[in-house]
PDB file of N, CA and C in Angstrom:
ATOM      1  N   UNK A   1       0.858  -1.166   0.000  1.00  0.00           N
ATOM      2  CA  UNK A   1       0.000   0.000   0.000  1.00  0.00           C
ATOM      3  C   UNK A   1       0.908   1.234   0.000  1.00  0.00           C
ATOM      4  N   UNK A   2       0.632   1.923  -0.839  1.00  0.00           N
ATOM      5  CA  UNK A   2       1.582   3.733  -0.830  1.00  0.00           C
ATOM      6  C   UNK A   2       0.869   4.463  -0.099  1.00  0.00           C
ATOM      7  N   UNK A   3       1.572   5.280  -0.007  1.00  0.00           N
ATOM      8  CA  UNK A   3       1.626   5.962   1.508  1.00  0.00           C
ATOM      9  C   UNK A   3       0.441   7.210   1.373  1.00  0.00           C
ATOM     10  N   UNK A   4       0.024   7.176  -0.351  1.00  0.00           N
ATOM     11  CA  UNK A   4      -1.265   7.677  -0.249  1.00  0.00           C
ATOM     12  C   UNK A   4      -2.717   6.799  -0.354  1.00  0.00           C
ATOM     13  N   UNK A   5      -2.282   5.458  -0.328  1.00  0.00           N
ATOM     14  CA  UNK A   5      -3.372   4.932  -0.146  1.00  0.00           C
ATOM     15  C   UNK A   5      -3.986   4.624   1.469  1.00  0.00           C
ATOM     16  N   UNK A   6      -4.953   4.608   2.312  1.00  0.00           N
ATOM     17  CA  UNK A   6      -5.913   4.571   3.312  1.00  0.00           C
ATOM     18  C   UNK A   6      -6.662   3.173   3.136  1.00  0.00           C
ATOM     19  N   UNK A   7      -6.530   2.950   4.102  1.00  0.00           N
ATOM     20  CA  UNK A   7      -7.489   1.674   4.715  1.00  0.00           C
ATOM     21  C   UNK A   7      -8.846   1.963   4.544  1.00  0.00           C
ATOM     22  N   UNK A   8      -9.999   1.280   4.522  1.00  0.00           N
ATOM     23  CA  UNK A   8     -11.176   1.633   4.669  1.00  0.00           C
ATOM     24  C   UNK A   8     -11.242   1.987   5.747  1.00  0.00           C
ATOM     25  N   UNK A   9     -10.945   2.188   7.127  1.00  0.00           N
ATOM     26  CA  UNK A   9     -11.089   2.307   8.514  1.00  0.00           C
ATOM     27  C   UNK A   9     -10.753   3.840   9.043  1.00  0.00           C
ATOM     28  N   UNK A  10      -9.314   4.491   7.945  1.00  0.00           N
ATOM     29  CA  UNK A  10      -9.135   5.356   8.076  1.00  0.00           C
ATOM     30  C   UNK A  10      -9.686   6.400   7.252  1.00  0.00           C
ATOM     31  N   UNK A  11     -10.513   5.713   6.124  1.00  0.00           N
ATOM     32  CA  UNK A  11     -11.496   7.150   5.458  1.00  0.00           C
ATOM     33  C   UNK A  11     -12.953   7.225   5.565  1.00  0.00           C
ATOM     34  N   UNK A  12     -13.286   6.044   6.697  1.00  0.00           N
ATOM     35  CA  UNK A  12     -14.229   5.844   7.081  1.00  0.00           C
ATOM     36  C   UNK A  12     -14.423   7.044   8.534  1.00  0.00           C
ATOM     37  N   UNK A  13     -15.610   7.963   8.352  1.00  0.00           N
ATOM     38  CA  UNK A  13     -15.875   8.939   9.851  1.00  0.00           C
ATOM     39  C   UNK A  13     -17.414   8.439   9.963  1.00  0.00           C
ATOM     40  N   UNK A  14     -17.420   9.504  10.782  1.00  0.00           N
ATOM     41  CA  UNK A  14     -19.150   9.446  11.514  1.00  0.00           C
ATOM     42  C   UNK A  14     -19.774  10.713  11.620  1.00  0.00           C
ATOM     43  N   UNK A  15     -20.849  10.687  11.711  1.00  0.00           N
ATOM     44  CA  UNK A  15     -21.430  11.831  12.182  1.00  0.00           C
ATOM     45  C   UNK A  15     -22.172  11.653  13.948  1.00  0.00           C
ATOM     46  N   UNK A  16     -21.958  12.491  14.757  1.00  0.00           N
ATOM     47  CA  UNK A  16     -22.813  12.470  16.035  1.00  0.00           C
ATOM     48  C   UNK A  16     -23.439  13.715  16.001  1.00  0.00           C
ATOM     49  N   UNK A  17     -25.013  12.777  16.445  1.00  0.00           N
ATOM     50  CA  UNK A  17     -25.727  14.148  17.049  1.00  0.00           C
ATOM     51  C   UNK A  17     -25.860  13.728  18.685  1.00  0.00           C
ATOM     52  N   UNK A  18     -26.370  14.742  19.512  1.00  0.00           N
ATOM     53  CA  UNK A  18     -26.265  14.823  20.602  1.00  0.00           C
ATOM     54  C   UNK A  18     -27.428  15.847  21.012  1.00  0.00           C
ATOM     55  N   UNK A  19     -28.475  15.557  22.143  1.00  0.00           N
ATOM     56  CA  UNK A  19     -29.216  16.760  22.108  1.00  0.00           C
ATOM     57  C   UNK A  19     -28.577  17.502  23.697  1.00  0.00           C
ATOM     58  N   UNK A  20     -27.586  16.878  24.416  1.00  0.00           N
ATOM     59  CA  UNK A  20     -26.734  18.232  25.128  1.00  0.00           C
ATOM     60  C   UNK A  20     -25.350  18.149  24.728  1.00  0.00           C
ATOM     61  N   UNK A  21     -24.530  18.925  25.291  1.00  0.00           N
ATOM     62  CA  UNK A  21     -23.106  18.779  25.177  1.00  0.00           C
ATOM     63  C   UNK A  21     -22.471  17.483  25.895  1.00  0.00           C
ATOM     64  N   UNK A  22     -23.074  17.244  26.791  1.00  0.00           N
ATOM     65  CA  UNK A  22     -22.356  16.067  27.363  1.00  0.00           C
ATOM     66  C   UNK A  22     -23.161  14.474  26.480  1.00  0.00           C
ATOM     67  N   UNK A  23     -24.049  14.816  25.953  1.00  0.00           N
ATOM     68  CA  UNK A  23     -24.458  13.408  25.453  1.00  0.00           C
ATOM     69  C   UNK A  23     -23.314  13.334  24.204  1.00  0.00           C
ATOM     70  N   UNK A  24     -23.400  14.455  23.209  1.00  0.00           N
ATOM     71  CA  UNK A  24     -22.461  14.550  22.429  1.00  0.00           C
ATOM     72  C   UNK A  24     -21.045  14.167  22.495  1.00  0.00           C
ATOM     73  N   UNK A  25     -20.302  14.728  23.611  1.00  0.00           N
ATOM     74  CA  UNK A  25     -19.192  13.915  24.115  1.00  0.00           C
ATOM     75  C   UNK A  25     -18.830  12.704  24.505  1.00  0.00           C
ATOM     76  N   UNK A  26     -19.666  12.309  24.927  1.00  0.00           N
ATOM     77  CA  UNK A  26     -19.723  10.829  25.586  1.00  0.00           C
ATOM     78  C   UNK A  26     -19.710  10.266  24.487  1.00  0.00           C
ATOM     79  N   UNK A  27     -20.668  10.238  23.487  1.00  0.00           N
ATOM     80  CA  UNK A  27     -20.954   9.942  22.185  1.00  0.00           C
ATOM     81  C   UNK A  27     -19.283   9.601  21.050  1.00  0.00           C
ATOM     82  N   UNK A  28     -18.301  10.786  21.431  1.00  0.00           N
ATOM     83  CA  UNK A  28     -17.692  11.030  20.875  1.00  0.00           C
ATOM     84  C   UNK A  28     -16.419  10.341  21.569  1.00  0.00           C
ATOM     85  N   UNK A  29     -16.131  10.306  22.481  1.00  0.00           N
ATOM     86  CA  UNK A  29     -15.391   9.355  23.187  1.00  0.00           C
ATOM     87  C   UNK A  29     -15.878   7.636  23.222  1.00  0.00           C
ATOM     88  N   UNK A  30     -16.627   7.619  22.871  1.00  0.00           N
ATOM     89  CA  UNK A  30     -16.947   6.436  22.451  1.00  0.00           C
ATOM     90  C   UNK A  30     -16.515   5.948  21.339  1.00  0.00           C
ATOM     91  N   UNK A  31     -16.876   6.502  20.409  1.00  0.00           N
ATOM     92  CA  UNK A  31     -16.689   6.520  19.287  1.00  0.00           C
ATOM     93  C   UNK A  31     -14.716   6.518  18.890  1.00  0.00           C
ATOM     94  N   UNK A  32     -14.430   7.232  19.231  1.00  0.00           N
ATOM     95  CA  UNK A  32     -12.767   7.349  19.587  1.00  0.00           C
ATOM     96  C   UNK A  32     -12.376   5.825  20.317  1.00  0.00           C
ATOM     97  N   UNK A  33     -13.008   5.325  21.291  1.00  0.00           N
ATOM     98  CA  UNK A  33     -12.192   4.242  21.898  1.00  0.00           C
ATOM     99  C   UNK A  33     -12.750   2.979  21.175  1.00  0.00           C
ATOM    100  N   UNK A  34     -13.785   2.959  20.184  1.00  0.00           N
ATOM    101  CA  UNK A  34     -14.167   2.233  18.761  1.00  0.00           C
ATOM    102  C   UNK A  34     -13.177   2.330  18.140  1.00  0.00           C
ATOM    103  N   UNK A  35     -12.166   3.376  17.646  1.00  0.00           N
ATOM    104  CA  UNK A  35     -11.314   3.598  16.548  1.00  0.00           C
ATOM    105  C   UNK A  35     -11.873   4.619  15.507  1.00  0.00           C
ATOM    106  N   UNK A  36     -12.980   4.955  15.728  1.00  0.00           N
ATOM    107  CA  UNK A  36     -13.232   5.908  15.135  1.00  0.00           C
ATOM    108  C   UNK A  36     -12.240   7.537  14.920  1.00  0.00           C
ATOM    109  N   UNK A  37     -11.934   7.259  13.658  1.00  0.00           N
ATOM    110  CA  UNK A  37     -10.584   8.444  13.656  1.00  0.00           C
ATOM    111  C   UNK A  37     -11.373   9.598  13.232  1.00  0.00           C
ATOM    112  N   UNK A  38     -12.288   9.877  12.361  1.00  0.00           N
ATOM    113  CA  UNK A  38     -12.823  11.362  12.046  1.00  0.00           C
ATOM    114  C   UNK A  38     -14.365  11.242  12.135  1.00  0.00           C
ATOM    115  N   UNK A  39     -14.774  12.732  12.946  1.00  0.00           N
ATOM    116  CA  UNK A  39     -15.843  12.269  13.538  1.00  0.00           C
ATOM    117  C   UNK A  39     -16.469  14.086  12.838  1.00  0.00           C
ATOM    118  N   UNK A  40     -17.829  14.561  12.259  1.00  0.00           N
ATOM    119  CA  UNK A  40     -17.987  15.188  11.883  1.00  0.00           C
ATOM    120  C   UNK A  40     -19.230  15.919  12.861  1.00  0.00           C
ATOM    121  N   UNK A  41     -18.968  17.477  12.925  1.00  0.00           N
ATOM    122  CA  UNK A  41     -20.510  17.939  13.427  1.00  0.00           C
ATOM    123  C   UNK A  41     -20.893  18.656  13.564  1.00  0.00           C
ATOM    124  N   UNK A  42     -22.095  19.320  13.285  1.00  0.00           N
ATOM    125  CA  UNK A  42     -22.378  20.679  12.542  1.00  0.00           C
ATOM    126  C   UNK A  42     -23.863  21.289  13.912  1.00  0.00           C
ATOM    127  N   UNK A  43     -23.710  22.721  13.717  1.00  0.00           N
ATOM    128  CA  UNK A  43     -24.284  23.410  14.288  1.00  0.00           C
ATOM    129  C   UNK A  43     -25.734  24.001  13.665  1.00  0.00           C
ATOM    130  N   UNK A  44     -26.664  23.529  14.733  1.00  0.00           N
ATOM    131  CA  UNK A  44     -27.874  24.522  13.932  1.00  0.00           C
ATOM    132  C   UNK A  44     -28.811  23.854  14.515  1.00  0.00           C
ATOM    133  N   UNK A  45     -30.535  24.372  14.257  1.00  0.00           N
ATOM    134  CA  UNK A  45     -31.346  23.959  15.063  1.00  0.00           C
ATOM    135  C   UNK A  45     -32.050  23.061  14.465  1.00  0.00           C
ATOM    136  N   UNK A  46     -33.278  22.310  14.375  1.00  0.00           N
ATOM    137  CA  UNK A  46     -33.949  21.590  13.791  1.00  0.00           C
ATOM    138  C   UNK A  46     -35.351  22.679  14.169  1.00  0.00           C
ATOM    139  N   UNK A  47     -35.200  22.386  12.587  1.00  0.00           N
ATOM    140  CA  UNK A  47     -36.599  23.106  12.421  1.00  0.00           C
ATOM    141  C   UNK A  47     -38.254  22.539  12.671  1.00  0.00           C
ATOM    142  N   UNK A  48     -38.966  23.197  13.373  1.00  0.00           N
ATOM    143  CA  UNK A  48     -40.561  22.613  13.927  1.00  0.00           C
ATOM    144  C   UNK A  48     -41.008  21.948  12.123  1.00  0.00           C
ATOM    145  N   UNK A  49     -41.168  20.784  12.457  1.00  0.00           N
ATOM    146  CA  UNK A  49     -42.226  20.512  11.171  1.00  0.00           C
ATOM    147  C   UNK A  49     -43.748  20.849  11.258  1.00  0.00           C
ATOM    148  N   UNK A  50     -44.256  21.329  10.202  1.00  0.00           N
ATOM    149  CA  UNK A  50     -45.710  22.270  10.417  1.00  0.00           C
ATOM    150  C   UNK A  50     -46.051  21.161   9.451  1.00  0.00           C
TER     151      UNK A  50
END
């Protein structure tokens, strides 16, 4: 393997949602002691469905 090729494991991430900061973390340390190397996560609200 050359040194630009990646494992599936290492271009493999995740996304976490979390509805506090600490569920999110926990979430994310979890995920880390899985092997999870890139973990993605974005800010914003969820909108009321009408």
């Amino acid at each position: 393997m050359s040194t630009y090729e990646k494992t599936t494991r290492e271009r493999v991430g995740m996304s976490i949602a979390g509805t506090t900061s600490s569920e999110a973390i926990a979430a994310i340390v979890a995920a880390e002691k899985a092997g999870v190397r890139q973990i993605w996560m974005a800010q914003g609200g969820y909108l009321p469905i009408r």
